[in-house]
C-alpha atoms as a PDB file:
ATOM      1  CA  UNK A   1      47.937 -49.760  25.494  1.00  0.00           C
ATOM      2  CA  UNK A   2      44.665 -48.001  25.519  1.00  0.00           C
ATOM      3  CA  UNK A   3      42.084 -46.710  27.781  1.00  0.00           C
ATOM      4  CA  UNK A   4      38.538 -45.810  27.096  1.00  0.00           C
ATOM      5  CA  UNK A   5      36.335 -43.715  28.790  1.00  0.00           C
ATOM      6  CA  UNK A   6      31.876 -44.320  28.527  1.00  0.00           C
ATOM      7  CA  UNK A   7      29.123 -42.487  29.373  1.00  0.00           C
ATOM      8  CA  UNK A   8      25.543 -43.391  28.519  1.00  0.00           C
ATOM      9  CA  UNK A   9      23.437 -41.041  28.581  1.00  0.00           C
ATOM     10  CA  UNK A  10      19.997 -40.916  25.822  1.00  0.00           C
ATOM     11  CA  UNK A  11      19.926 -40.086  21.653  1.00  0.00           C
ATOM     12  CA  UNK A  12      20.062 -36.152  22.284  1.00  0.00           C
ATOM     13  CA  UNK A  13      22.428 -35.669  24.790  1.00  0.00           C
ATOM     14  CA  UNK A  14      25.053 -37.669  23.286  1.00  0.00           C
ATOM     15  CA  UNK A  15      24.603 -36.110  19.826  1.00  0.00           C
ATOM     16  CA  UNK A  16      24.132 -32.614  21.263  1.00  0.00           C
ATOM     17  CA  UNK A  17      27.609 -33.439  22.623  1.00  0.00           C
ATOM     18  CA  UNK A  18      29.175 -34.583  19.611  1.00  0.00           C
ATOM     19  CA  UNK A  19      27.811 -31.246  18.085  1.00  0.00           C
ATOM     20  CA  UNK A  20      29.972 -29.217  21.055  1.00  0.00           C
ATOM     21  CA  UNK A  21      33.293 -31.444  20.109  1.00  0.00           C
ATOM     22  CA  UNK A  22      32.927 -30.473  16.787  1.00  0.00           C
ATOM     23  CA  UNK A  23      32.977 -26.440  17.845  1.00  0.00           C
ATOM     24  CA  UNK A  24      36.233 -26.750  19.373  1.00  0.00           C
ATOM     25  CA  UNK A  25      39.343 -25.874  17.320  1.00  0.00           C
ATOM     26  CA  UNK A  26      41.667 -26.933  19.988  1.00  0.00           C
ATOM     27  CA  UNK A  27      40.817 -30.627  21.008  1.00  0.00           C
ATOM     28  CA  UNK A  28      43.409 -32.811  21.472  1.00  0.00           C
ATOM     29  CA  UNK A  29      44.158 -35.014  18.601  1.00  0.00           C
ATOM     30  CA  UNK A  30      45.025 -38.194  21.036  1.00  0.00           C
ATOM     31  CA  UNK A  31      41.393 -38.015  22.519  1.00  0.00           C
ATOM     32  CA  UNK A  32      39.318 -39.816  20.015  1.00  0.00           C
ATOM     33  CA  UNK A  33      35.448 -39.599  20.872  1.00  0.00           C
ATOM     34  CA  UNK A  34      32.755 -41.690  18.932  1.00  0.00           C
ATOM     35  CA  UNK A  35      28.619 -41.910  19.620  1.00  0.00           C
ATOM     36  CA  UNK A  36      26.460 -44.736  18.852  1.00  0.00           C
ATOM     37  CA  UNK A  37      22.885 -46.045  19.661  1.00  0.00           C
ATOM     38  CA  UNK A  38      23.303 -48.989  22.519  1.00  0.00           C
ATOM     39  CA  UNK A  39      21.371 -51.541  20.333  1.00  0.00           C
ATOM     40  CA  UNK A  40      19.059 -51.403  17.504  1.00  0.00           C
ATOM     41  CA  UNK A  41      16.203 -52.466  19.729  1.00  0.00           C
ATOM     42  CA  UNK A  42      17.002 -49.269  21.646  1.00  0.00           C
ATOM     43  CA  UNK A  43      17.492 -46.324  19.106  1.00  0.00           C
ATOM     44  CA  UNK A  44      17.004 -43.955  21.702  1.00  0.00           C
ATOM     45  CA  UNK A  45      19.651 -45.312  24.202  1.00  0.00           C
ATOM     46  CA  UNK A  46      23.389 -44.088  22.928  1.00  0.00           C
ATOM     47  CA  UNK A  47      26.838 -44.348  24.210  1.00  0.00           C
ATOM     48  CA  UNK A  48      29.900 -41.773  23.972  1.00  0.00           C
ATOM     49  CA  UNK A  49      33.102 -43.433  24.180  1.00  0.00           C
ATOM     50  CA  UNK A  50      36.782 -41.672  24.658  1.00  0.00           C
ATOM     51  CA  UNK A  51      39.597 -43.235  23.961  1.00  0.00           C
ATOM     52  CA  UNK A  52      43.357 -42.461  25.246  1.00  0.00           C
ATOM     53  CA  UNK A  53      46.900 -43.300  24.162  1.00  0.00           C
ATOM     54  CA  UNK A  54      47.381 -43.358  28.706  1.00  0.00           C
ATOM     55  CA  UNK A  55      45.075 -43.902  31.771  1.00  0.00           C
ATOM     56  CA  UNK A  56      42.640 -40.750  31.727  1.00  0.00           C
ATOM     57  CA  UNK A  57      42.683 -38.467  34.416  1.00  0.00           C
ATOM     58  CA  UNK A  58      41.278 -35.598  35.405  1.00  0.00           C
ATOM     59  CA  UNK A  59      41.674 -33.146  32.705  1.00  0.00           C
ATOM     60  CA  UNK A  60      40.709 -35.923  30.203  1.00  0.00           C
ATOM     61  CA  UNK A  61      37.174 -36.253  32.218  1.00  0.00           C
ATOM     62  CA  UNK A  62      36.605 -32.776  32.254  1.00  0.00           C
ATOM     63  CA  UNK A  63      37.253 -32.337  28.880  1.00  0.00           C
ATOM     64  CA  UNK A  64      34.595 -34.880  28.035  1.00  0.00           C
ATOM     65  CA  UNK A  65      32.512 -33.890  30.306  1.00  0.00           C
ATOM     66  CA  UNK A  66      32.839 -30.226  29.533  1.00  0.00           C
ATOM     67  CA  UNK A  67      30.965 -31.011  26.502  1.00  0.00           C
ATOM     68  CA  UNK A  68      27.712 -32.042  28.005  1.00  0.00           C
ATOM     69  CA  UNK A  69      25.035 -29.262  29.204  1.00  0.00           C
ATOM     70  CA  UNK A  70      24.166 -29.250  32.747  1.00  0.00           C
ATOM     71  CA  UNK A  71      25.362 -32.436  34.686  1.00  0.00           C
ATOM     72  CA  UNK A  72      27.172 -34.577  32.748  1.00  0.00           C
ATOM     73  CA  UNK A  73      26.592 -38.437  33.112  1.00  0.00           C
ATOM     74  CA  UNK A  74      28.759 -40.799  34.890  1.00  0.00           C
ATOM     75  CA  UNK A  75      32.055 -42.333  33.144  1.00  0.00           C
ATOM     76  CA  UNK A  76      33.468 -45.254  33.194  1.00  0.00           C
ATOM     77  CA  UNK A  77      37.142 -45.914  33.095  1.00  0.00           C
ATOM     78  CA  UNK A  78      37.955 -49.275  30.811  1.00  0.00           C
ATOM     79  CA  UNK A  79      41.977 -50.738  30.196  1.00  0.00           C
ATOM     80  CA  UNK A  80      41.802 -51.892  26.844  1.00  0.00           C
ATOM     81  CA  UNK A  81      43.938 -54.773  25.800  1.00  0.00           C
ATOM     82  CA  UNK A  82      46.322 -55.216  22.994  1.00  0.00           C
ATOM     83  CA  UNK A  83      43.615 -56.161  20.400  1.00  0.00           C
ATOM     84  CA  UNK A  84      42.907 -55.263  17.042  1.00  0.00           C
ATOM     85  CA  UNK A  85      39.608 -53.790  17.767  1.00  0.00           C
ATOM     86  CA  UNK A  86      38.454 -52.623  13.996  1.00  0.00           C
ATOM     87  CA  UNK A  87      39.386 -55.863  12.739  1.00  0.00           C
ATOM     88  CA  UNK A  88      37.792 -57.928  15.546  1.00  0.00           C
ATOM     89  CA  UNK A  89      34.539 -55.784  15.124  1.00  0.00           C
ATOM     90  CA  UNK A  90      34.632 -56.955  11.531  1.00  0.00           C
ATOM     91  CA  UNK A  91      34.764 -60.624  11.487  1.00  0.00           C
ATOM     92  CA  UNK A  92      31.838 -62.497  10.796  1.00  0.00           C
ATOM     93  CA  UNK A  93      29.564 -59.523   9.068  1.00  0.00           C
ATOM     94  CA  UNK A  94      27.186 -60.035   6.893  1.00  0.00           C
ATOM     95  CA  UNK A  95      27.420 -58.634   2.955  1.00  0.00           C
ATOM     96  CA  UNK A  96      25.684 -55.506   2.351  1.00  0.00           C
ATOM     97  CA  UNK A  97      23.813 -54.213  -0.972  1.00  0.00           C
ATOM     98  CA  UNK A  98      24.267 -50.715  -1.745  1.00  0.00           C
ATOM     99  CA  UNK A  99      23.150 -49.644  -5.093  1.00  0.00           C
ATOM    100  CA  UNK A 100      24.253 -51.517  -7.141  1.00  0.00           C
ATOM    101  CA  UNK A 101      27.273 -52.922  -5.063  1.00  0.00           C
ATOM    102  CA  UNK A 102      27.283 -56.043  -3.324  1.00  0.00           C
ATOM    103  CA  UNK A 103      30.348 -55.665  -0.526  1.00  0.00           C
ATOM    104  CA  UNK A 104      31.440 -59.001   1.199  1.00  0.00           C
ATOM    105  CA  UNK A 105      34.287 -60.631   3.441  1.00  0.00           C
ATOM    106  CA  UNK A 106      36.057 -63.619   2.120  1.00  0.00           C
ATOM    107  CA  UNK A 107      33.370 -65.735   4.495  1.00  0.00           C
ATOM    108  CA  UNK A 108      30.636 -65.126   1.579  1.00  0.00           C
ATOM    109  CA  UNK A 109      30.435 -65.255  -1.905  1.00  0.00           C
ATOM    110  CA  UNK A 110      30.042 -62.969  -4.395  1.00  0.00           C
ATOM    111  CA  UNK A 111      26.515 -61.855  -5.792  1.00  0.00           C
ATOM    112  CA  UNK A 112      25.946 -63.714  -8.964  1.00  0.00           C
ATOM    113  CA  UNK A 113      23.322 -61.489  -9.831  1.00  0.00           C
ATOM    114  CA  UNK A 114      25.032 -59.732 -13.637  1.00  0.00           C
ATOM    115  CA  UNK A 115      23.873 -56.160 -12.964  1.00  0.00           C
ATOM    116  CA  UNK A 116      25.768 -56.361  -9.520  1.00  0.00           C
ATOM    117  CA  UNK A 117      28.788 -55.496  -8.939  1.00  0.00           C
ATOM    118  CA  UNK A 118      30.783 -57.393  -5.866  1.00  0.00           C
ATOM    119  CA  UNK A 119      34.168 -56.341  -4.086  1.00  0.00           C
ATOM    120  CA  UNK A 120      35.479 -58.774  -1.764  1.00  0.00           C
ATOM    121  CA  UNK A 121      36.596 -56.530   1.340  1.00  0.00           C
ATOM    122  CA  UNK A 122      38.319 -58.393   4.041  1.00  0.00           C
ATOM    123  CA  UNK A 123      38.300 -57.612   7.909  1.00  0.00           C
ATOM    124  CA  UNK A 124      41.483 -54.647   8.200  1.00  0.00           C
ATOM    125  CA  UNK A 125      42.610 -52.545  10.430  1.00  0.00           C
ATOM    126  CA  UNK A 126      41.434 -49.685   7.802  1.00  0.00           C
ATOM    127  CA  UNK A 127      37.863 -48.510   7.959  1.00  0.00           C
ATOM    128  CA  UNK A 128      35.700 -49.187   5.294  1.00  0.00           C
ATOM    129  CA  UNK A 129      34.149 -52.713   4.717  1.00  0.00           C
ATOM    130  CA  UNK A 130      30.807 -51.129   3.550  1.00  0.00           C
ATOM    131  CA  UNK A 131      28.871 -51.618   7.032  1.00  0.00           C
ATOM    132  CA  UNK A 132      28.528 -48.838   8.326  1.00  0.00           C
ATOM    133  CA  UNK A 133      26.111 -46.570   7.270  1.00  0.00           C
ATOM    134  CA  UNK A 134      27.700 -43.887   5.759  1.00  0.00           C
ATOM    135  CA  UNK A 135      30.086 -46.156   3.319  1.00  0.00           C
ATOM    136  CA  UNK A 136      26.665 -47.445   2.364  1.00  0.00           C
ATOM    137  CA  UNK A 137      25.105 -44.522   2.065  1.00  0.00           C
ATOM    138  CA  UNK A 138      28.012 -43.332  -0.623  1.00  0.00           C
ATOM    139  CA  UNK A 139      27.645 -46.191  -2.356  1.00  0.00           C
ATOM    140  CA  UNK A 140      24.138 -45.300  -2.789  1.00  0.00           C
ATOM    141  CA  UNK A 141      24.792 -41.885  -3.521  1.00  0.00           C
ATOM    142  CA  UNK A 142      27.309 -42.689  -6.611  1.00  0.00           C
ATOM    143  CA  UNK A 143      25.131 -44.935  -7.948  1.00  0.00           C
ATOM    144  CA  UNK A 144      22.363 -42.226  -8.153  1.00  0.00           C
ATOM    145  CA  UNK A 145      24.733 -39.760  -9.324  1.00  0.00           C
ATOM    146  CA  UNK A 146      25.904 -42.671 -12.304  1.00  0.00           C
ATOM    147  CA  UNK A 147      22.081 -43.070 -13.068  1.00  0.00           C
ATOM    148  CA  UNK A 148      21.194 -38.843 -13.432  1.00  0.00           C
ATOM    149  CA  UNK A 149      23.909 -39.082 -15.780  1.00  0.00           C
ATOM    150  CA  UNK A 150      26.501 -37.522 -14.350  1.00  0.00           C
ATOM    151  CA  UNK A 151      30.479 -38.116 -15.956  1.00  0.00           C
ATOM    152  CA  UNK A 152      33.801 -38.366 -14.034  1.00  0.00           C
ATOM    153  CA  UNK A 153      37.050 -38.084 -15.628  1.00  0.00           C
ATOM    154  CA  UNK A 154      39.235 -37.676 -12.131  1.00  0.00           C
ATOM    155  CA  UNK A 155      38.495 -39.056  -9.233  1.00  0.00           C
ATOM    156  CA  UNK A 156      39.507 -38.321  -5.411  1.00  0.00           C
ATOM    157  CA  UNK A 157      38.613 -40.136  -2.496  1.00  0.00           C
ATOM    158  CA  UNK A 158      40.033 -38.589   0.535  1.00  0.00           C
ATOM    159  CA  UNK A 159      40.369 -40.274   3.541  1.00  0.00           C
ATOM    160  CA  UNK A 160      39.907 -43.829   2.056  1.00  0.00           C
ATOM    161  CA  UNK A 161      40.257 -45.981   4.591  1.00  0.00           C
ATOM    162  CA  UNK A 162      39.941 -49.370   2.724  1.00  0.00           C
ATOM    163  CA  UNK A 163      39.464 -48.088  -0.939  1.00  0.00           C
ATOM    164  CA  UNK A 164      36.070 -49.371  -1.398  1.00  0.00           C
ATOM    165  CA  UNK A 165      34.369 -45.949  -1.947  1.00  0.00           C
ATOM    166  CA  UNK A 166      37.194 -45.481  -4.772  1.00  0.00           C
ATOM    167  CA  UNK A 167      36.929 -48.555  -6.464  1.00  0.00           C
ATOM    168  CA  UNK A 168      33.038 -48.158  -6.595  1.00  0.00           C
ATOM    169  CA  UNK A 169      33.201 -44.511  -8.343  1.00  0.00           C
ATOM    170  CA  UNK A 170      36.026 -46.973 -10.591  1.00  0.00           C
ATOM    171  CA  UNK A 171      33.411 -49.220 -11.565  1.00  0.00           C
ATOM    172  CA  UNK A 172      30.955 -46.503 -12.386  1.00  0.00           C
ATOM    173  CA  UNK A 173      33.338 -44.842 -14.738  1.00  0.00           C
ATOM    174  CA  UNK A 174      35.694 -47.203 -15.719  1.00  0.00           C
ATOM    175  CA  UNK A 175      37.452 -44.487 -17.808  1.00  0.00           C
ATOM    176  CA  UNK A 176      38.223 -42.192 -15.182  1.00  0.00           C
ATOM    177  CA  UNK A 177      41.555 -41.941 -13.423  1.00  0.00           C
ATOM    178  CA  UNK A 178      41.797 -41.884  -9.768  1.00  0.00           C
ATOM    179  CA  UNK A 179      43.556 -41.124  -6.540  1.00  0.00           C
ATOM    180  CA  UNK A 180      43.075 -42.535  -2.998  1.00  0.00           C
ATOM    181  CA  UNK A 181      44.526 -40.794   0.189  1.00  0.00           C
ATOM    182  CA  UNK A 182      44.293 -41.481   4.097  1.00  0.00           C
ATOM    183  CA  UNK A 183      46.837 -39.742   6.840  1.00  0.00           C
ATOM    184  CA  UNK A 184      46.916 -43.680   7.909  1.00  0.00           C
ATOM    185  CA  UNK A 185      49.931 -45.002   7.194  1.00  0.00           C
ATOM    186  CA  UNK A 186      48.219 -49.051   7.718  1.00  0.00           C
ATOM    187  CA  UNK A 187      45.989 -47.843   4.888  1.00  0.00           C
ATOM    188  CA  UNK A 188      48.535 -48.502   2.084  1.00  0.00           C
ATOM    189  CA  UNK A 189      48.995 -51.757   2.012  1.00  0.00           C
ATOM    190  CA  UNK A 190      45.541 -52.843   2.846  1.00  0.00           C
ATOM    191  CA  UNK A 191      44.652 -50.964  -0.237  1.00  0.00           C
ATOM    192  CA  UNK A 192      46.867 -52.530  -2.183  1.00  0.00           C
ATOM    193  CA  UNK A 193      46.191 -55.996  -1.305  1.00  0.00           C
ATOM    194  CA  UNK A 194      42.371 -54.508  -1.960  1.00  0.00           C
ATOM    195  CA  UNK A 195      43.109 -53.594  -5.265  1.00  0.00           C
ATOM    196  CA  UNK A 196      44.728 -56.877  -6.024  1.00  0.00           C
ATOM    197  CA  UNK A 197      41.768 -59.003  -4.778  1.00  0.00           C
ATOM    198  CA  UNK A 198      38.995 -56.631  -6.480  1.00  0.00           C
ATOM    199  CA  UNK A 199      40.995 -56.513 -10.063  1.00  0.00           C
ATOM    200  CA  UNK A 200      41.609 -52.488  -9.661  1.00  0.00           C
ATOM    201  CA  UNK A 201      44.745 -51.471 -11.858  1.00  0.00           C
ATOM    202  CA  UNK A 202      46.968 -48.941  -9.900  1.00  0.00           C
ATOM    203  CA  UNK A 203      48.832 -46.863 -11.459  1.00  0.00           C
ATOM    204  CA  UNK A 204      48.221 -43.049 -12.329  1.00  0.00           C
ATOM    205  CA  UNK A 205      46.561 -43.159 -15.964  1.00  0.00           C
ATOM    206  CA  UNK A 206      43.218 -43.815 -17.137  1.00  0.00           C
ATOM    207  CA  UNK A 207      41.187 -46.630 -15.348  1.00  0.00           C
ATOM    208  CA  UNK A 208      43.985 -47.036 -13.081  1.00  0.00           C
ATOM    209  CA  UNK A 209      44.259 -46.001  -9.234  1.00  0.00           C
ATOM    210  CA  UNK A 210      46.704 -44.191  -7.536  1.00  0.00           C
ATOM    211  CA  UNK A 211      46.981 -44.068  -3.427  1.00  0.00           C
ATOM    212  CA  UNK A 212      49.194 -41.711  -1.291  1.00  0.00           C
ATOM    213  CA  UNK A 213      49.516 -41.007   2.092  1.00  0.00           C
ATOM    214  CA  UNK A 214      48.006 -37.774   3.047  1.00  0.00           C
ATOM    215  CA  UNK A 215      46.605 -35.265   5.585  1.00  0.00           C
ATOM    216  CA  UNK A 216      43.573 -33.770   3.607  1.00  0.00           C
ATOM    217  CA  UNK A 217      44.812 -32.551   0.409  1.00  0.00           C
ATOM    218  CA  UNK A 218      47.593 -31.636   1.792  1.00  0.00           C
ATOM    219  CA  UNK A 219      49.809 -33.500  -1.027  1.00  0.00           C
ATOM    220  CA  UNK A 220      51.702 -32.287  -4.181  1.00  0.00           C
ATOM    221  CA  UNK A 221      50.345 -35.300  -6.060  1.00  0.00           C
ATOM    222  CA  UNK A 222      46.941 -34.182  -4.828  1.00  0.00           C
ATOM    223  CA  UNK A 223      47.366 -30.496  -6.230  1.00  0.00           C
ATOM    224  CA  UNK A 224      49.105 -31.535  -9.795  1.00  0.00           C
ATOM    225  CA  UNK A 225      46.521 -33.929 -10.128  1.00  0.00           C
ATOM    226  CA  UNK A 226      43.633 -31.458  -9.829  1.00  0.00           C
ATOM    227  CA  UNK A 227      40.814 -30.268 -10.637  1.00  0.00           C
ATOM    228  CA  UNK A 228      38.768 -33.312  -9.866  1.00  0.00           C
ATOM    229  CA  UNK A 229      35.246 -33.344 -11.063  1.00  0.00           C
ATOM    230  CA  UNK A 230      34.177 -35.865  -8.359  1.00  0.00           C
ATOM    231  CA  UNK A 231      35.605 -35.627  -4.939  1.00  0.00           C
ATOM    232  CA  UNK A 232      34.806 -37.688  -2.376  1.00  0.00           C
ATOM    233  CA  UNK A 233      35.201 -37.514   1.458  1.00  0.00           C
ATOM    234  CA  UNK A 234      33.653 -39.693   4.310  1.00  0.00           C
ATOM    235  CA  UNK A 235      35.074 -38.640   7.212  1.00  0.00           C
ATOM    236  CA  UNK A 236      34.323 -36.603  10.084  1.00  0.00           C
ATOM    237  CA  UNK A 237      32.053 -33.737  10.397  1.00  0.00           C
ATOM    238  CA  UNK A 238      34.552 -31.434  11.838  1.00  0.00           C
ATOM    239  CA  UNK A 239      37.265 -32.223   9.459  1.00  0.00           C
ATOM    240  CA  UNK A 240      34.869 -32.040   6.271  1.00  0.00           C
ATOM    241  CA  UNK A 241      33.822 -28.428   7.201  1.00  0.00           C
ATOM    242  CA  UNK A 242      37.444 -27.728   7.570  1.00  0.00           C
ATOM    243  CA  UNK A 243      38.487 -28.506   4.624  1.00  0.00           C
ATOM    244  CA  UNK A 244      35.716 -26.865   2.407  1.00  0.00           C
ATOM    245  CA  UNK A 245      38.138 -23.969   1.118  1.00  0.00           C
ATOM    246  CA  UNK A 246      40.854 -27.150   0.164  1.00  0.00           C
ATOM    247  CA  UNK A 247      38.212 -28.600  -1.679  1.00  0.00           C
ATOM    248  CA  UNK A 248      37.052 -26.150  -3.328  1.00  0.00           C
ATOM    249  CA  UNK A 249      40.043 -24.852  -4.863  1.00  0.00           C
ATOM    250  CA  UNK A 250      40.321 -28.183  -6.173  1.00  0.00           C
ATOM    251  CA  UNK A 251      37.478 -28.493  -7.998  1.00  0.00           C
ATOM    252  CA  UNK A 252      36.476 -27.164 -11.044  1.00  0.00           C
ATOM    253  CA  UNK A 253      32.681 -25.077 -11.212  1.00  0.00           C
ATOM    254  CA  UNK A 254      30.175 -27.947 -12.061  1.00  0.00           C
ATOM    255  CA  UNK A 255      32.244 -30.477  -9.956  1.00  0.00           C
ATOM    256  CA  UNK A 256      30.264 -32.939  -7.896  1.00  0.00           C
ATOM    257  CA  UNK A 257      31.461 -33.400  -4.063  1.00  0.00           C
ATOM    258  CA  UNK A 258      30.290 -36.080  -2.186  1.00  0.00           C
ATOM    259  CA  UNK A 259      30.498 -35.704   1.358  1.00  0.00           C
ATOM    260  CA  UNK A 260      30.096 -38.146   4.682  1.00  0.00           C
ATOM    261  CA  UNK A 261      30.596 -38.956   7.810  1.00  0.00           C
ATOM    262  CA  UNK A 262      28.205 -36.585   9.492  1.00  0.00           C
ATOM    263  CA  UNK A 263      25.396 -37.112  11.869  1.00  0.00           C
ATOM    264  CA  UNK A 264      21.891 -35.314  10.908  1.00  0.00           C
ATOM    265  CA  UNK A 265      22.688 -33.251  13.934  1.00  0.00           C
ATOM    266  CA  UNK A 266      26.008 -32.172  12.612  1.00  0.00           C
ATOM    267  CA  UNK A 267      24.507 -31.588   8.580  1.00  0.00           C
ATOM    268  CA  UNK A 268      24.139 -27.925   9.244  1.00  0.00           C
ATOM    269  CA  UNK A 269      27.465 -26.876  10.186  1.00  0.00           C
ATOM    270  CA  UNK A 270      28.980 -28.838   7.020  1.00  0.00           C
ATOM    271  CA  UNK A 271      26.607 -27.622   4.093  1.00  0.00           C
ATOM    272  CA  UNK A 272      27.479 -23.792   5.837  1.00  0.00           C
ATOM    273  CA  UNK A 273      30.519 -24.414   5.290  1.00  0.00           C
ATOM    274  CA  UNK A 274      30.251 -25.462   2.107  1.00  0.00           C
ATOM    275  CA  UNK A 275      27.505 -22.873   0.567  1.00  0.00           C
ATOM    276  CA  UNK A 276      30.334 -20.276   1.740  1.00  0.00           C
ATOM    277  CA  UNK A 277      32.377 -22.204  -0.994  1.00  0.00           C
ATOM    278  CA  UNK A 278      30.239 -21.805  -3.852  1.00  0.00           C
ATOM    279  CA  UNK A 279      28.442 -25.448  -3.102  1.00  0.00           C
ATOM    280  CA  UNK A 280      24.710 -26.082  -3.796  1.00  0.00           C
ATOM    281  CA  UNK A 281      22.919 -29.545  -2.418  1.00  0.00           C
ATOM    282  CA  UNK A 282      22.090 -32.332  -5.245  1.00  0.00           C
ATOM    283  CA  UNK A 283      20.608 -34.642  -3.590  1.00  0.00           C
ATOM    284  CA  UNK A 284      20.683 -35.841   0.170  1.00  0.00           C
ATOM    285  CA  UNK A 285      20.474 -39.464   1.518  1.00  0.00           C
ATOM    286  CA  UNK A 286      19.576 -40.367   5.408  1.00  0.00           C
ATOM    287  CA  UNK A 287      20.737 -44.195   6.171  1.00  0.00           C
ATOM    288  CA  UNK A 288      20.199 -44.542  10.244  1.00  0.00           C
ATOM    289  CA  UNK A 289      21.373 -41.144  12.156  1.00  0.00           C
ATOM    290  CA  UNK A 290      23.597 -40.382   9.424  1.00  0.00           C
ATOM    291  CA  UNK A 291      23.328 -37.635   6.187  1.00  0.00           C
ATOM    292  CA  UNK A 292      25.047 -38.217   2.817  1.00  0.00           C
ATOM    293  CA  UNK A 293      25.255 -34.992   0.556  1.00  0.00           C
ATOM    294  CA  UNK A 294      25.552 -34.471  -2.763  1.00  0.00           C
ATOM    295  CA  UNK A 295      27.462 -31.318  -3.682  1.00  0.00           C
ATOM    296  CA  UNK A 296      27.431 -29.134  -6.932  1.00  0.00           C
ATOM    297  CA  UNK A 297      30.119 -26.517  -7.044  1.00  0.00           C
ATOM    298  CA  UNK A 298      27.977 -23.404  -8.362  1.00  0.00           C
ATOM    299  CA  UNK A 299      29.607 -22.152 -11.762  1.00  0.00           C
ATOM    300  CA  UNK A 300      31.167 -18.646 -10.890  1.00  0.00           C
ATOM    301  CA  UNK A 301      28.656 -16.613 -13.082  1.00  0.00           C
ATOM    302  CA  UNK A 302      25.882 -17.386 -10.715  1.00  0.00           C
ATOM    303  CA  UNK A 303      27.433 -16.704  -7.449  1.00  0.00           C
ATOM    304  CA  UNK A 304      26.286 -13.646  -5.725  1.00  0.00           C
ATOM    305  CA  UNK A 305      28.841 -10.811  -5.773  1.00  0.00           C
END
C-alpha cells in the first residue's frame, strides 16, 4: 500500500524545493518526492508529490515541508490503491519523434519513413517509453552527437529503466558493444522482452547488449567492462552529481557523458560536479523545464594543475 502526500504551490517554489531535497545527504530513501507543472495550459502552476511505503505522519510532513522557505503550503494526505501507476500513466500515449527515433506502444505503428528508426516500447512498470522529456531529450542529444561525428565502441547506460536510451546509442553505432544497468530488479525482464520485440542481440560482444542489475556502477561487470567512451545516465539530479567521481574513473579522457534527469534549476549543481571531474560541456539541450548535457572528459594534459 501507498500513501502520497501534495502540495501545490507555483513554478518557483516547487523547484526551489526540489533544489533543497537535492542538498540533503541524509533523506530517507522510502520518501520519494517528484515536481511537475499542473497542466500544460498552466506552466506556471506545479505540484510536489511525496510518496510513502506507510500513512505519513508527522515527521514525514515536516520533512517535506522543511524544504520550503517561509510557510510552506498545505498538504494533502492521499491512500493510494494497489495499482500499477507507471504502467496505467502509460497506456494510450501517443508516439514521439526524437531525432531520428520514432518511439511507439504496440497501439501504433511503426514510422515507415526509411531514415527513421522505430522501437516499439510497451506500457511497463520500468521508466522509459520515450515521453517524457528528458528520454526525448537524449534521444536528441545522441543523434546530434552521431551527426558531429562522434564514434562509440562501449556503451553504458546506467539506470536504464526500459532500455530505450541503450538501444538508440545501438542503432547509432551498430558496432559498439553495450551494457544496461538499473538497481530495479522489474527492469530485467522488461528489458529483455524489449530487446526481443526491438531485434537487439544480448549478449556481451560486439553489437550485442548486456543488462545487469546495479546500484550506479557499483558492479564488477561494470568495472571489467570499462572504460566506456559513451556513458549515459538519465536519472536524478542528486544521484548524477554523486556519482561524477564513479564516472569518471570509468571513462577514458575524450569520453563523451551524457547526462539527464535534471531540472534547469538543478543544472548548476551537476555540471560543478562534473567540471571538478575533468568534464567540459558539448552541447546542451532544454526540452520543457528540463536540461540535457553533453559531457567531454578533458584529456589530462589540459587540466589545470
Amino acid at each position: 500500500m501507498t500513501w502520497k502526500l501534495t502540495a501545490y504551490a507555483p513554478k518557483p517554489t516547487v523547484q526551489a524545493a526540489l533544489l533543497a531535497h537535492d542538498e540533503i545527504e541524509e533523506w530517507d530513501p522510502e520518501l520519494v518526492i517528484s515536481g511537475s507543472e499542473v497542466a500544460e495550459d498552466r506552466p506556471q502552476e506545479w505540484i510536489l508529490e511525496g510518496w510513502f511505503p506507510r500513512k505519513p505522519g508527522t515527521k514525514e510532513r515536516t520533512a517535506l515541508a522543511g524544504l520550503f522557505t517561509g510557510q510552506s503550503p498545505k498538504f494533502i494526505t492521499e491512500k493510494l490503491p494497489d495499482t500499477d501507476w507507471l504502467t496505467l500513466s502509460q497506456q494510450g500515449v501517443e508516439p514521439i519523434r526524437a531525432g531520428r527515433f520514432y518511439v511507439h506502444t504496440p497501439d501504433f505503428a511503426p514510422d515507415e519513413d526509411p531514415g527513421v528508426t522505430s522501437f516499439m516500447i510497451p506500457a511497463s512498470q520500468a521508466f522509459g517509453t520515450g515521453q517524457h522529456e528528458t528520454t526525448a531529450g537524449c534521444l536528441a542529444m545522441l543523434t546530434t552527437m552521431k551527426h558531429r561525428g562522434e564514434i562509440a565502441r562501449n556503451i553504458a547506460d546506467i539506470g536504464s529503466g526500459t532500455g530505450l536510451l541503450a538501444f538508440g546509442a545501438m542503432e547509432l553505432w551498430p558496432h559498439a558493444r553495450a551494457i544496461a544497468t538499473d538497481i530495479d530488479a522489474v527492469c530485467g525482464p522488461v528489458v529483455a522482452d524489449n530487446c526481443a520485440a526491438n531485434g537487439i542481440a544480448i549478449g556481451g560482444g560486439s553489437g550485442q547488449l548486456t543488462f545487469v542489475i546495479a546500484d550506479g556502477m557499483n558492479h564488477p561487470l561494470i568495472t571489467a567492462r570499462a572504460p566506456y567512451d559513451l556513458l549515459i545516465a538519465n536519472i536524478l539530479a542528486g544521484p548524477l552529481a554523486e556519482m561524477a567521481p564513479d564516472f569518471a574513473a570509468h571513462m577514458p579522457d575524450g569520453g563523451n557523458l551524457l547526462l539527464a534527469g535534471l531540472l534547469q534549476t538543478q543544472e548548476h549543481i551537476v555540471r560543478r560536479a562534473y567540471r571538478r571531474e575533468g568534464f567540459r560541456l558539448a552541447a546542451r539541450l532544454v526540452n520543457g523545464d528540463w536540461s540535457i548535457l553533453w559531457l567531454r572528459k578533458r584529456r589530462t594534459s589540459f587540466l589545470r594543475r
